[in-house]
PDB file of N, CA and C in Angstrom:
ATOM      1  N   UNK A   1    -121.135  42.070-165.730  1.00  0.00           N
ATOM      2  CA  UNK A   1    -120.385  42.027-166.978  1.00  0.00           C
ATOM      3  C   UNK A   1    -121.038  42.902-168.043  1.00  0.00           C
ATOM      4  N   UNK A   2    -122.531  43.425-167.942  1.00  0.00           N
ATOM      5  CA  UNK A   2    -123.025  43.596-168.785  1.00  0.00           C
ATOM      6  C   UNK A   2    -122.645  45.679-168.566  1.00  0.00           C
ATOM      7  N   UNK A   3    -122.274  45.898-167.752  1.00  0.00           N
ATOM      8  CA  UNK A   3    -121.522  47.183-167.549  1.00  0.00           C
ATOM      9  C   UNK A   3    -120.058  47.811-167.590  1.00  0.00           C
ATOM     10  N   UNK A   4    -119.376  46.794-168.120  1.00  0.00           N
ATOM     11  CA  UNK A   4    -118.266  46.763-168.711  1.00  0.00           C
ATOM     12  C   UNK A   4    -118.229  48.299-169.361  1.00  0.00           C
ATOM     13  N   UNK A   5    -116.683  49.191-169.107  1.00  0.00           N
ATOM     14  CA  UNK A   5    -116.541  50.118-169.419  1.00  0.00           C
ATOM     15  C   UNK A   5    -115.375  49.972-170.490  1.00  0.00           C
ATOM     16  N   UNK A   6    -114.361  49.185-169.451  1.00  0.00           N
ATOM     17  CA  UNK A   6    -113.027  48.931-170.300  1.00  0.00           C
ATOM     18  C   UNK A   6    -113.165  48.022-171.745  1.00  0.00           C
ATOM     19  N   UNK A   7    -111.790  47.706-172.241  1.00  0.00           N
ATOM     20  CA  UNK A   7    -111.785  46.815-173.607  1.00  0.00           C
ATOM     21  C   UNK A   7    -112.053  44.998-172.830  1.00  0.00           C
ATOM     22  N   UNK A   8    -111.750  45.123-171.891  1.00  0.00           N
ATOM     23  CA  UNK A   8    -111.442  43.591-170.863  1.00  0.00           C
ATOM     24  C   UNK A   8    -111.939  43.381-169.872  1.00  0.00           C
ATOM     25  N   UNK A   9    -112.767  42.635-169.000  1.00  0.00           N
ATOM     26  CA  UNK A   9    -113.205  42.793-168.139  1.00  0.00           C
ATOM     27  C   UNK A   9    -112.033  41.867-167.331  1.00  0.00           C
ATOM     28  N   UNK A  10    -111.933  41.610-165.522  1.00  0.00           N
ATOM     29  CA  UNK A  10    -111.055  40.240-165.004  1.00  0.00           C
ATOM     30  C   UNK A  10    -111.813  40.076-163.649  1.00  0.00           C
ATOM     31  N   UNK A  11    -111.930  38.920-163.442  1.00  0.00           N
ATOM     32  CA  UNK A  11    -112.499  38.411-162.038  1.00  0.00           C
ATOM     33  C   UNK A  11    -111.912  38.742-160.881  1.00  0.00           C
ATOM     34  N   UNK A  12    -112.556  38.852-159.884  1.00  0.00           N
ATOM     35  CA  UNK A  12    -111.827  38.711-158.582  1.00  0.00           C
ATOM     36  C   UNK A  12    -112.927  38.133-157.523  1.00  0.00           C
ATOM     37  N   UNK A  13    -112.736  37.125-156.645  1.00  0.00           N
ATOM     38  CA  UNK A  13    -113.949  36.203-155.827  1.00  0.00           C
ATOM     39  C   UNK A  13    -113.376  37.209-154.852  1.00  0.00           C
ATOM     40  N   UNK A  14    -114.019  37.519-153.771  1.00  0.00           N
ATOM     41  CA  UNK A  14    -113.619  38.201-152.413  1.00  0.00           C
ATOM     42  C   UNK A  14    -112.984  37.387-151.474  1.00  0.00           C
ATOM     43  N   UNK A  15    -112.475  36.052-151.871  1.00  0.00           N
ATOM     44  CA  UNK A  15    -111.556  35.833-151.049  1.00  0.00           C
ATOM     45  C   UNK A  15    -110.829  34.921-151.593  1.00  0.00           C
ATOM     46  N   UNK A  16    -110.078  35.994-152.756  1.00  0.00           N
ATOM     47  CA  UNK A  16    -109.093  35.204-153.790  1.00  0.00           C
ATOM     48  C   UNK A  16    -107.756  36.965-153.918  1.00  0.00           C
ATOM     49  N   UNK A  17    -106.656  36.775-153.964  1.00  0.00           N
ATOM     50  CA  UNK A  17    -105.758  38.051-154.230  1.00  0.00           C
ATOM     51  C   UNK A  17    -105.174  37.972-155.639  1.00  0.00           C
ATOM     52  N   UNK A  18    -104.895  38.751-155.843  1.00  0.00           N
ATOM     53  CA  UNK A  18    -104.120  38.701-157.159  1.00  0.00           C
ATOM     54  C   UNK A  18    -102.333  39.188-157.094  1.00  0.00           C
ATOM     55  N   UNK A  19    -101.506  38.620-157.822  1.00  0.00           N
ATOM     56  CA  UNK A  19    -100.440  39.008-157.601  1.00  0.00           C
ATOM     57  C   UNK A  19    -100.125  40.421-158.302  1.00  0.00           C
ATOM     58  N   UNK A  20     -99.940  41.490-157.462  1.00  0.00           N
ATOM     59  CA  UNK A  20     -99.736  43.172-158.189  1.00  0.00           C
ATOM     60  C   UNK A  20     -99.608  43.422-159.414  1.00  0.00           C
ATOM     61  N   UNK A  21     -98.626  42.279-160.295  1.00  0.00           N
ATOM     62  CA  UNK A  21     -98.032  42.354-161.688  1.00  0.00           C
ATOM     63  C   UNK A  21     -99.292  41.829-162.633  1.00  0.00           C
ATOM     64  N   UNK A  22    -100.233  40.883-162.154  1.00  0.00           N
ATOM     65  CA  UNK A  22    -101.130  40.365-162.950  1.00  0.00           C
ATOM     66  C   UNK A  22    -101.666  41.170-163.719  1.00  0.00           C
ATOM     67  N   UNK A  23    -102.470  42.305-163.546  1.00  0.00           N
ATOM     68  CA  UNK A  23    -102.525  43.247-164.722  1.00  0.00           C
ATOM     69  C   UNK A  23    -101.714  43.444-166.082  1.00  0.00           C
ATOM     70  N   UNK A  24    -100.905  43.628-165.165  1.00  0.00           N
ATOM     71  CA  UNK A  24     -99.528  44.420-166.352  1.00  0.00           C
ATOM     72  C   UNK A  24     -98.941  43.763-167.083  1.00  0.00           C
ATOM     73  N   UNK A  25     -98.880  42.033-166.628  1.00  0.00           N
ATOM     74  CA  UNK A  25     -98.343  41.279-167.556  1.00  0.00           C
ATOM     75  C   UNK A  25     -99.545  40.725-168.624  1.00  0.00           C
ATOM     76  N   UNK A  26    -100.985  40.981-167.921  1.00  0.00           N
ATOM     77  CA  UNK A  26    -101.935  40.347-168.900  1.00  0.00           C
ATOM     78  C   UNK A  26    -102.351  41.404-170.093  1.00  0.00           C
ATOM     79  N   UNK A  27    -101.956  42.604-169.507  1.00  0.00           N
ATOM     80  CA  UNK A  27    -102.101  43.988-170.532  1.00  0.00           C
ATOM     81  C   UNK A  27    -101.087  43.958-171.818  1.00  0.00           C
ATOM     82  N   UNK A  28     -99.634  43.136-171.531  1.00  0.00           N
ATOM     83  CA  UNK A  28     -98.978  43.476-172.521  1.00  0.00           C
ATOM     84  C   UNK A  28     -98.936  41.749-173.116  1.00  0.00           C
ATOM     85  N   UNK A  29     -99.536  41.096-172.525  1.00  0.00           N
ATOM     86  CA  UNK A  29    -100.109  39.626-173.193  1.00  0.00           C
ATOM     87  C   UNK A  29    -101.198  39.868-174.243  1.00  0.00           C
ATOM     88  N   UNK A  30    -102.041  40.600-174.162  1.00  0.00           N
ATOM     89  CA  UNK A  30    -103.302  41.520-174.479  1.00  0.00           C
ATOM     90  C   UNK A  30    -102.455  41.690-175.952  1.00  0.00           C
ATOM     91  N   UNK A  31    -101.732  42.897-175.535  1.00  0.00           N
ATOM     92  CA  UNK A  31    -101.093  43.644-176.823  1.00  0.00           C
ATOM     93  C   UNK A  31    -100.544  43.150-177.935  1.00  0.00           C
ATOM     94  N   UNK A  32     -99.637  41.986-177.384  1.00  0.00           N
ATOM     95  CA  UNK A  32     -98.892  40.729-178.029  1.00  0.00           C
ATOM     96  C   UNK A  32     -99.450  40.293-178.687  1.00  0.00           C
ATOM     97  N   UNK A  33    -101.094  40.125-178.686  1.00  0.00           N
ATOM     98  CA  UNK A  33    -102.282  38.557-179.034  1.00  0.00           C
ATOM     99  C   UNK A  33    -103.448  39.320-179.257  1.00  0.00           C
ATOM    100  N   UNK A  34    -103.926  40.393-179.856  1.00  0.00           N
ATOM    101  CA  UNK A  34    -105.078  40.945-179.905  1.00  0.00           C
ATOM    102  C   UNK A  34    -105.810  40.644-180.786  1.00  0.00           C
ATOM    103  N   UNK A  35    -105.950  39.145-181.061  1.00  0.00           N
ATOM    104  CA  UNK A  35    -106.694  38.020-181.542  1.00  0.00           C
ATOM    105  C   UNK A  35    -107.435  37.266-180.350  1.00  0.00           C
ATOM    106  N   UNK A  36    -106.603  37.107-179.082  1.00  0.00           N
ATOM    107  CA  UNK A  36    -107.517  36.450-177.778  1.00  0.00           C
ATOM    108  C   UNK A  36    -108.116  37.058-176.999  1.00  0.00           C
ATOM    109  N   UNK A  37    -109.312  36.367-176.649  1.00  0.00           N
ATOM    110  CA  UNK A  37    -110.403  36.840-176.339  1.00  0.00           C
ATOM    111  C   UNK A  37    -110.154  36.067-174.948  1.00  0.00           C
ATOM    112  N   UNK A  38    -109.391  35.345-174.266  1.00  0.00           N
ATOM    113  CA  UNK A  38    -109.233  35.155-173.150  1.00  0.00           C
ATOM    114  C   UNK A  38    -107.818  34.900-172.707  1.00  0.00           C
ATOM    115  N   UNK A  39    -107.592  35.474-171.499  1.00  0.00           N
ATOM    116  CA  UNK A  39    -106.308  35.279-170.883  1.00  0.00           C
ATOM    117  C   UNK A  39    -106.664  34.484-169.266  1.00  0.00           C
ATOM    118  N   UNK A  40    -105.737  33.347-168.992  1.00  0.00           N
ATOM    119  CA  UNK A  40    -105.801  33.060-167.539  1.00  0.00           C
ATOM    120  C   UNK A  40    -104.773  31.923-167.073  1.00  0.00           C
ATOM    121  N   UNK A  41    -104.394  31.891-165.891  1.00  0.00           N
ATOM    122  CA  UNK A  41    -102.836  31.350-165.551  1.00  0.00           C
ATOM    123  C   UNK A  41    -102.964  30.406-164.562  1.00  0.00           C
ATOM    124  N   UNK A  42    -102.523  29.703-164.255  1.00  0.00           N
ATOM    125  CA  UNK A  42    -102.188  28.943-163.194  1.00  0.00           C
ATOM    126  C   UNK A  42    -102.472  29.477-161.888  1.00  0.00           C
ATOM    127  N   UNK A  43    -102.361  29.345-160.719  1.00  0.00           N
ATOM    128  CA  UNK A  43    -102.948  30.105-159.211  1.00  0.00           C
ATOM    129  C   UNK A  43    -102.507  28.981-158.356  1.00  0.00           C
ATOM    130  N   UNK A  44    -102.330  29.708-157.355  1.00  0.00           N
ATOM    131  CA  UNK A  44    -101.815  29.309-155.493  1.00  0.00           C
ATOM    132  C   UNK A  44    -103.141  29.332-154.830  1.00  0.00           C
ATOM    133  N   UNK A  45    -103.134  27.962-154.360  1.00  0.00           N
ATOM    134  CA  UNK A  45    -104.491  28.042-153.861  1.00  0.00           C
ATOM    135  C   UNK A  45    -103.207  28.249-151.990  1.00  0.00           C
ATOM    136  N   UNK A  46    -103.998  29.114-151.039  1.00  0.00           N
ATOM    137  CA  UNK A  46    -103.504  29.102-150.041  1.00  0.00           C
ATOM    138  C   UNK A  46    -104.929  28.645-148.350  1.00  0.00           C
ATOM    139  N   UNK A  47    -103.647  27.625-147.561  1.00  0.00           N
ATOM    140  CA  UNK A  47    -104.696  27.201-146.851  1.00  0.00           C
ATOM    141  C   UNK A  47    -104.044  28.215-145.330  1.00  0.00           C
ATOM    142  N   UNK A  48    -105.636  29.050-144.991  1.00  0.00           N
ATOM    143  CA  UNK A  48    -105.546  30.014-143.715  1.00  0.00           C
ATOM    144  C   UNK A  48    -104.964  29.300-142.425  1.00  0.00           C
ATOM    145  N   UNK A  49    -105.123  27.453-142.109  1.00  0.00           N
ATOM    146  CA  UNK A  49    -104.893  27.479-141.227  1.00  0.00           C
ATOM    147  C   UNK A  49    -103.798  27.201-140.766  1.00  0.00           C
ATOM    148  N   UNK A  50    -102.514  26.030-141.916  1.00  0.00           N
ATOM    149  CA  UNK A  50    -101.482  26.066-141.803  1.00  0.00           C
ATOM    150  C   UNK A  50    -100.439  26.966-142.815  1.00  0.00           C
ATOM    151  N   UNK A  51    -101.218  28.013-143.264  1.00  0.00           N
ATOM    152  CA  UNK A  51    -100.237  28.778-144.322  1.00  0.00           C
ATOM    153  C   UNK A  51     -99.330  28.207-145.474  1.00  0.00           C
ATOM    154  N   UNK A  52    -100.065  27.313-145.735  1.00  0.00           N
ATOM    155  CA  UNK A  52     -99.502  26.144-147.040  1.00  0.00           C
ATOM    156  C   UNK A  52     -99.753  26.244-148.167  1.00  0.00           C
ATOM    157  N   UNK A  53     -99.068  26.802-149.460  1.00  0.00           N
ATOM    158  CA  UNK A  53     -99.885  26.896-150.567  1.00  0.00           C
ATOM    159  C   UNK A  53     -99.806  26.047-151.517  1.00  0.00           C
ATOM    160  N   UNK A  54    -100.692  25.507-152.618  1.00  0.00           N
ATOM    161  CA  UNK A  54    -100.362  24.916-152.942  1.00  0.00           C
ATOM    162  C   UNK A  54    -100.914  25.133-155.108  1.00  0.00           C
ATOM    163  N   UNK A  55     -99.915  24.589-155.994  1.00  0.00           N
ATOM    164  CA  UNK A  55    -100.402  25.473-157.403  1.00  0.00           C
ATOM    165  C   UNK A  55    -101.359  24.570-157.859  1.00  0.00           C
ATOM    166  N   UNK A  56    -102.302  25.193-158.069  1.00  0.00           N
ATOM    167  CA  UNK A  56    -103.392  24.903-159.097  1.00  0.00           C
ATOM    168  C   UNK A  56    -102.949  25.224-160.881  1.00  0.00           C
ATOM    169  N   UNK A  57    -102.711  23.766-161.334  1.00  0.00           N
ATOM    170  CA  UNK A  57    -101.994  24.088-162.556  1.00  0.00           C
ATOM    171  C   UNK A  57    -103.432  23.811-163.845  1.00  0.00           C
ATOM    172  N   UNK A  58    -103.823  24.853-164.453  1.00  0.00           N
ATOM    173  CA  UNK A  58    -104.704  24.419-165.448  1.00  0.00           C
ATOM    174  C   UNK A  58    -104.288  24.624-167.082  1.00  0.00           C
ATOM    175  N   UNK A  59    -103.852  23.710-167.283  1.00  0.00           N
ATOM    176  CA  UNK A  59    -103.091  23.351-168.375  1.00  0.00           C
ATOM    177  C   UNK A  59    -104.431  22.787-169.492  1.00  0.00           C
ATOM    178  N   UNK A  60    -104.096  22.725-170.540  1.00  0.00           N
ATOM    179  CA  UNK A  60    -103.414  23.055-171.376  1.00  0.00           C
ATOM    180  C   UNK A  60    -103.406  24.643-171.988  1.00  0.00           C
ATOM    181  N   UNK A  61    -102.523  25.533-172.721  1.00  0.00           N
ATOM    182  CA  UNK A  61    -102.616  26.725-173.662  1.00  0.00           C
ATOM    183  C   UNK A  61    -103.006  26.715-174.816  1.00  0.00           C
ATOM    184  N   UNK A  62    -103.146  27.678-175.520  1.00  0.00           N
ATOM    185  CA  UNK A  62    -103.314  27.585-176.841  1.00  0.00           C
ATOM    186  C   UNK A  62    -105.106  27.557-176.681  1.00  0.00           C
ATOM    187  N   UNK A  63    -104.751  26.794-178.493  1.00  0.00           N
ATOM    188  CA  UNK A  63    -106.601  26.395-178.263  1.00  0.00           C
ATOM    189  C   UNK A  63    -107.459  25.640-177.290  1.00  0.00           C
ATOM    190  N   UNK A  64    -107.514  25.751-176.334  1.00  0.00           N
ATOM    191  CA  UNK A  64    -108.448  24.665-175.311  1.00  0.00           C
ATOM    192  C   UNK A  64    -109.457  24.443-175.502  1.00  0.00           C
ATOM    193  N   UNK A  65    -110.374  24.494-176.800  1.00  0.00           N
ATOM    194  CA  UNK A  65    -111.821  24.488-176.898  1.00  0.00           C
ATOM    195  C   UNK A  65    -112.021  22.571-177.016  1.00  0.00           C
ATOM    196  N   UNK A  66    -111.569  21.892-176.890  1.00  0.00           N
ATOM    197  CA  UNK A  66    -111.796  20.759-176.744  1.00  0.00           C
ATOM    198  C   UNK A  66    -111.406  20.175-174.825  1.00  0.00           C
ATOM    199  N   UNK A  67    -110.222  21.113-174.309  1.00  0.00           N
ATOM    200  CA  UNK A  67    -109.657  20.222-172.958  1.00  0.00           C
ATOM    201  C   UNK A  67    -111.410  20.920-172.237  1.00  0.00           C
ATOM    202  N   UNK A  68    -111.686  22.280-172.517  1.00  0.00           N
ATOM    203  CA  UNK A  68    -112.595  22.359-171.632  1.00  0.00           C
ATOM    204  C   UNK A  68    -113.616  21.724-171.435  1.00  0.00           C
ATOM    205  N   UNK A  69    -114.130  21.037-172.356  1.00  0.00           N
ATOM    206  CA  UNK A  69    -115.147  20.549-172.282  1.00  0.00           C
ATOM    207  C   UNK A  69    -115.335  19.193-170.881  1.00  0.00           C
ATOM    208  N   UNK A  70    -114.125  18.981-170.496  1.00  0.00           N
ATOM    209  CA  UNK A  70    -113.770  17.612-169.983  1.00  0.00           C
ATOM    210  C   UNK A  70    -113.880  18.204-168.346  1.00  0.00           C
ATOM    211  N   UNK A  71    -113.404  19.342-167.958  1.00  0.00           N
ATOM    212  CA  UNK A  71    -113.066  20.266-166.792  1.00  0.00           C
ATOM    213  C   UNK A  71    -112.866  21.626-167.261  1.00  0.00           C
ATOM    214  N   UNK A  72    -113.341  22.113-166.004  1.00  0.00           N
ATOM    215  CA  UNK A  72    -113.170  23.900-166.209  1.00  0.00           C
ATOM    216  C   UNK A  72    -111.213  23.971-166.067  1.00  0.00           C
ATOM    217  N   UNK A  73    -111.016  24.104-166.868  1.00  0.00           N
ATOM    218  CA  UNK A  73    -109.407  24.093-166.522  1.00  0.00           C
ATOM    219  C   UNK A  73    -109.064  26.593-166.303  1.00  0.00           C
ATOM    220  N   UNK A  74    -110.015  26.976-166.405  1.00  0.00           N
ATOM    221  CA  UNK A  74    -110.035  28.417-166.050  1.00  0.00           C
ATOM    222  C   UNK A  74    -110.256  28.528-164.829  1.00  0.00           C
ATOM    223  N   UNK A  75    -109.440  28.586-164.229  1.00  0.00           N
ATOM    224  CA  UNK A  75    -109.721  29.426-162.358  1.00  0.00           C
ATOM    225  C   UNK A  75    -110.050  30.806-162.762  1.00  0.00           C
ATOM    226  N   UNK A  76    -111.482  31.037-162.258  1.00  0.00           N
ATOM    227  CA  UNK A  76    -111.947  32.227-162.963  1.00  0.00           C
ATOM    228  C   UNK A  76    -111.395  33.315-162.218  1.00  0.00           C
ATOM    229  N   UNK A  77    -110.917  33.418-160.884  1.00  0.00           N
ATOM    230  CA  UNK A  77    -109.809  34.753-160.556  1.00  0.00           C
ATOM    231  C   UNK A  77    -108.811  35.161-161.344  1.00  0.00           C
ATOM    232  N   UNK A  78    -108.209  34.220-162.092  1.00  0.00           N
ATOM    233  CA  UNK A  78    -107.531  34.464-162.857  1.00  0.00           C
ATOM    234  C   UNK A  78    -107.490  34.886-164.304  1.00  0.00           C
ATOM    235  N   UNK A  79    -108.810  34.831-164.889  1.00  0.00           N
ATOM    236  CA  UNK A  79    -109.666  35.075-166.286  1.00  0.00           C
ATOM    237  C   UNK A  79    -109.365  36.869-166.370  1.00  0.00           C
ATOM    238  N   UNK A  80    -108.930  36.629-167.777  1.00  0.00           N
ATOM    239  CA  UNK A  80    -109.333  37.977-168.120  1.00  0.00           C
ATOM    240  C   UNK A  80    -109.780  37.899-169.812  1.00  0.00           C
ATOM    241  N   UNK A  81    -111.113  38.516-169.664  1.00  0.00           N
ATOM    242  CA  UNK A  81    -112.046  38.691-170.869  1.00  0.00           C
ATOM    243  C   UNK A  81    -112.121  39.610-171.888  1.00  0.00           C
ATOM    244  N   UNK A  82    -111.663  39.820-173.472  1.00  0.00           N
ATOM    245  CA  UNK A  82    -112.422  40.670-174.248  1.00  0.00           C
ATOM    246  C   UNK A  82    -113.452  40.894-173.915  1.00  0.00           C
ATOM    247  N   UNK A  83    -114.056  42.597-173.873  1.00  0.00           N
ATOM    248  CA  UNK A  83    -115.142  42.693-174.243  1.00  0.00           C
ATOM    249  C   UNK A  83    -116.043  42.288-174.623  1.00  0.00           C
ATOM    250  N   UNK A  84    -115.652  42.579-176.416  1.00  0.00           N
ATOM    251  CA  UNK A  84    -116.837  41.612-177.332  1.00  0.00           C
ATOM    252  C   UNK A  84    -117.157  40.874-177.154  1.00  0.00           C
ATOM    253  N   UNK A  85    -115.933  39.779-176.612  1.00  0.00           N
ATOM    254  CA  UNK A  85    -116.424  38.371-177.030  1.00  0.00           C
ATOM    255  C   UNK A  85    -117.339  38.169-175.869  1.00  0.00           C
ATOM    256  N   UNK A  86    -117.428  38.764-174.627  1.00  0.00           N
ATOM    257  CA  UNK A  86    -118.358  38.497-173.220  1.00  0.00           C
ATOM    258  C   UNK A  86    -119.922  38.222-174.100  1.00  0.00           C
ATOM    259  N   UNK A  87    -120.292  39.762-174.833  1.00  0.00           N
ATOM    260  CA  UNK A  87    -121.522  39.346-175.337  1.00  0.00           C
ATOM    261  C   UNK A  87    -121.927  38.447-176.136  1.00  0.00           C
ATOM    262  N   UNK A  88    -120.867  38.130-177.375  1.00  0.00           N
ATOM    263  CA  UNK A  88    -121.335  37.309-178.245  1.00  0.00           C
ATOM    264  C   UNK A  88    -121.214  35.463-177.752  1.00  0.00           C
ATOM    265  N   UNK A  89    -120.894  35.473-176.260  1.00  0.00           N
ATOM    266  CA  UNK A  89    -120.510  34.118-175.511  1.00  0.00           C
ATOM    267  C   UNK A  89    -121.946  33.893-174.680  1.00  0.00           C
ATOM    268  N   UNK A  90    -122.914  35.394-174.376  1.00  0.00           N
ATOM    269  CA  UNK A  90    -123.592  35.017-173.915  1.00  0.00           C
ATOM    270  C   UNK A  90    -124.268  35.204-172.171  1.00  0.00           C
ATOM    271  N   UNK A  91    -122.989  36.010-171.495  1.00  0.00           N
ATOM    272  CA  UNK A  91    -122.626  36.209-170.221  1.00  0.00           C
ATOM    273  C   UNK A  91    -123.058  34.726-169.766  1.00  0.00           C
ATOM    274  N   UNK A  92    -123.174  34.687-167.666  1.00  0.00           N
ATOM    275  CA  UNK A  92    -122.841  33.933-167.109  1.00  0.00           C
ATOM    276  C   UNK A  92    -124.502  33.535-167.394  1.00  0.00           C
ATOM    277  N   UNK A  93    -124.618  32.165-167.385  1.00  0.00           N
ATOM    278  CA  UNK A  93    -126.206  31.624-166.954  1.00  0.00           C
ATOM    279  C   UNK A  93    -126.063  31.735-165.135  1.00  0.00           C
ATOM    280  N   UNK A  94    -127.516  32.848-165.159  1.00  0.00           N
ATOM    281  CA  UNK A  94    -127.598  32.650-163.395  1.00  0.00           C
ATOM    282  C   UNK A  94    -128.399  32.101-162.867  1.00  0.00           C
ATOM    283  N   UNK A  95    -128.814  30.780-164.142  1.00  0.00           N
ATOM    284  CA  UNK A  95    -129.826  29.806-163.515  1.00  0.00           C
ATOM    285  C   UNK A  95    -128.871  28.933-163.240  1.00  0.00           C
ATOM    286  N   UNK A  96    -127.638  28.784-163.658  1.00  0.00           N
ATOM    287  CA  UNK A  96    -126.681  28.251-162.897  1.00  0.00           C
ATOM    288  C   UNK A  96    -125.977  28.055-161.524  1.00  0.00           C
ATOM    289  N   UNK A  97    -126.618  29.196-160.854  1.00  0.00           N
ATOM    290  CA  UNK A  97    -125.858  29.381-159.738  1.00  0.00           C
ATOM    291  C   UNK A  97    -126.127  28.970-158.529  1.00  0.00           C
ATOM    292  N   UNK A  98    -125.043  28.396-158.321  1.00  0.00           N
ATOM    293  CA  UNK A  98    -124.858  27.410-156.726  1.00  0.00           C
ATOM    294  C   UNK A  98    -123.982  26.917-156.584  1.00  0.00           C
ATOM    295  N   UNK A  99    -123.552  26.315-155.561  1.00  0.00           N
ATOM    296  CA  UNK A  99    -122.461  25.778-154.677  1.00  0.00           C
ATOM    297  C   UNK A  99    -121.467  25.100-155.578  1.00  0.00           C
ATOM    298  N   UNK A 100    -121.680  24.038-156.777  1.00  0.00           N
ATOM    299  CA  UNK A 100    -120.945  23.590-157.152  1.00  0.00           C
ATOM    300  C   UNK A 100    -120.327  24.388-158.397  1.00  0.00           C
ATOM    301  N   UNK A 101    -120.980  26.128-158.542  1.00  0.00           N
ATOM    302  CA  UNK A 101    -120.032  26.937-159.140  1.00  0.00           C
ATOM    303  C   UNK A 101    -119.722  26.636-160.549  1.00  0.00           C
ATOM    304  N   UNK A 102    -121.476  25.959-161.116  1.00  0.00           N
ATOM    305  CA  UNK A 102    -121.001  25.785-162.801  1.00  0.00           C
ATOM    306  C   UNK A 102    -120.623  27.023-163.334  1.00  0.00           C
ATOM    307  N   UNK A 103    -121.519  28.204-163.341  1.00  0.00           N
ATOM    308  CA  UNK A 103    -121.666  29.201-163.687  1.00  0.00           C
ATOM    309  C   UNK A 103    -120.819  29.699-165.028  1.00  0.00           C
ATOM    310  N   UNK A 104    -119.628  29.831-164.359  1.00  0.00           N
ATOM    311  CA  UNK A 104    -118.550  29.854-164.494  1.00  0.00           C
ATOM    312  C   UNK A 104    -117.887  28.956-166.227  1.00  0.00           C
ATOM    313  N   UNK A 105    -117.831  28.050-165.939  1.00  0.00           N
ATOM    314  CA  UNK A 105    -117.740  26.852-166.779  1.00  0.00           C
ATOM    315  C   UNK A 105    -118.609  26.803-167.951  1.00  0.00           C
ATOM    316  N   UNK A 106    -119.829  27.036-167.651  1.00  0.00           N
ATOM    317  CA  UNK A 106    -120.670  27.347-168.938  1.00  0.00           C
ATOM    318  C   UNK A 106    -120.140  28.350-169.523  1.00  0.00           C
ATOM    319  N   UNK A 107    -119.584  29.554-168.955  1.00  0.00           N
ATOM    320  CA  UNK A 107    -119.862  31.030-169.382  1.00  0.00           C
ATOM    321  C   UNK A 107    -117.947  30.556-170.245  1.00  0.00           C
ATOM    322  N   UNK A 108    -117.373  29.519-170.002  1.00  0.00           N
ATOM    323  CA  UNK A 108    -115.897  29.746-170.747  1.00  0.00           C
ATOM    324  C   UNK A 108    -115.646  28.798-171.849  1.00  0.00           C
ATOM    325  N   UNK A 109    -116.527  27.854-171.571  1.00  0.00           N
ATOM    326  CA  UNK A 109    -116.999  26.914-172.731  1.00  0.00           C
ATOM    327  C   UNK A 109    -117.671  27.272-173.739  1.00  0.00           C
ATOM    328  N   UNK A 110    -118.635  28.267-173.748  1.00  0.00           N
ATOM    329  CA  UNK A 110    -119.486  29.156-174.458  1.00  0.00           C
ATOM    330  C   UNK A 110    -118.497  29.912-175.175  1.00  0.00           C
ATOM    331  N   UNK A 111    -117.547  30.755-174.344  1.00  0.00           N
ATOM    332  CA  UNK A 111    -116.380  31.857-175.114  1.00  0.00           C
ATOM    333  C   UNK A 111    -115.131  31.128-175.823  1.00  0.00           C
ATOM    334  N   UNK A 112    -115.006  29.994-175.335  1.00  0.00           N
ATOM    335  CA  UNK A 112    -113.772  29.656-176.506  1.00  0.00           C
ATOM    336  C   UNK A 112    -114.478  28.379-177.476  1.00  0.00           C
ATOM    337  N   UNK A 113    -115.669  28.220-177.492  1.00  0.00           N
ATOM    338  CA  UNK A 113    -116.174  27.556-178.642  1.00  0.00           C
ATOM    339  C   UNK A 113    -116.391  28.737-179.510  1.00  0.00           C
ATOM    340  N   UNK A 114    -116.697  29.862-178.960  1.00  0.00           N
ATOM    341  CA  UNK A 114    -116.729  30.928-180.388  1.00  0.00           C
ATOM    342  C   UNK A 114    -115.335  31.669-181.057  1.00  0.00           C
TER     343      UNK A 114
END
């Protein structure tokens, strides 16, 4: 994160897809709102062995600086970040990192409390 070229940075796990349009609709979401410092949507979680998908709904919009605190309600494949605000949030703690994938959660709790 800390090599960020663009105005936005967006996640992708290596074994997560994105739907083609996701860009383009978060670019002109971007344009619409260039007051938010985060964009991120709902997601299909899909299972390889019976081809079943199923939606991961993380609700609520708007201000969430209170729902997060309770659950990561950001599926971070789906995150897309201001710039600025990455640094002044702090980037990811990578003394965080392991299996149960706080990482993450700190690093969005940090950005929409600011």
């Amino acid at each position: 994160m800390r090599m960020v070229r663009g105005e936005y940075v967006s996640f992708l796990d290596a074994d997560d897809l994105w739907n083609r349009e996701k860009l383009r609709i978060y670019e002109e979401k971007a344009i619409e709102n260039p007051s938010f410092a985060l964009f991120y949507s709902d997601a299909l979680a899909f299972d390889d062995e019976t081809g079943l998908m199923r939606l991961i709904r993380r609700p609520p919009r708007g201000n969430i600086s209170e729902a997060i605190l309770t659950g990561n309600i950001v599926v971070t494949s789906t995150a897309m970040v201001k710039k600025e605000a990455i640094a002044s949030a702090g980037f990811f703690n990578e003394t965080f990192l392991c299996p149960a994938g706080v990482e993450d959660w700190d690093f969005f709790i940090r950005l929409v409390q600011r």
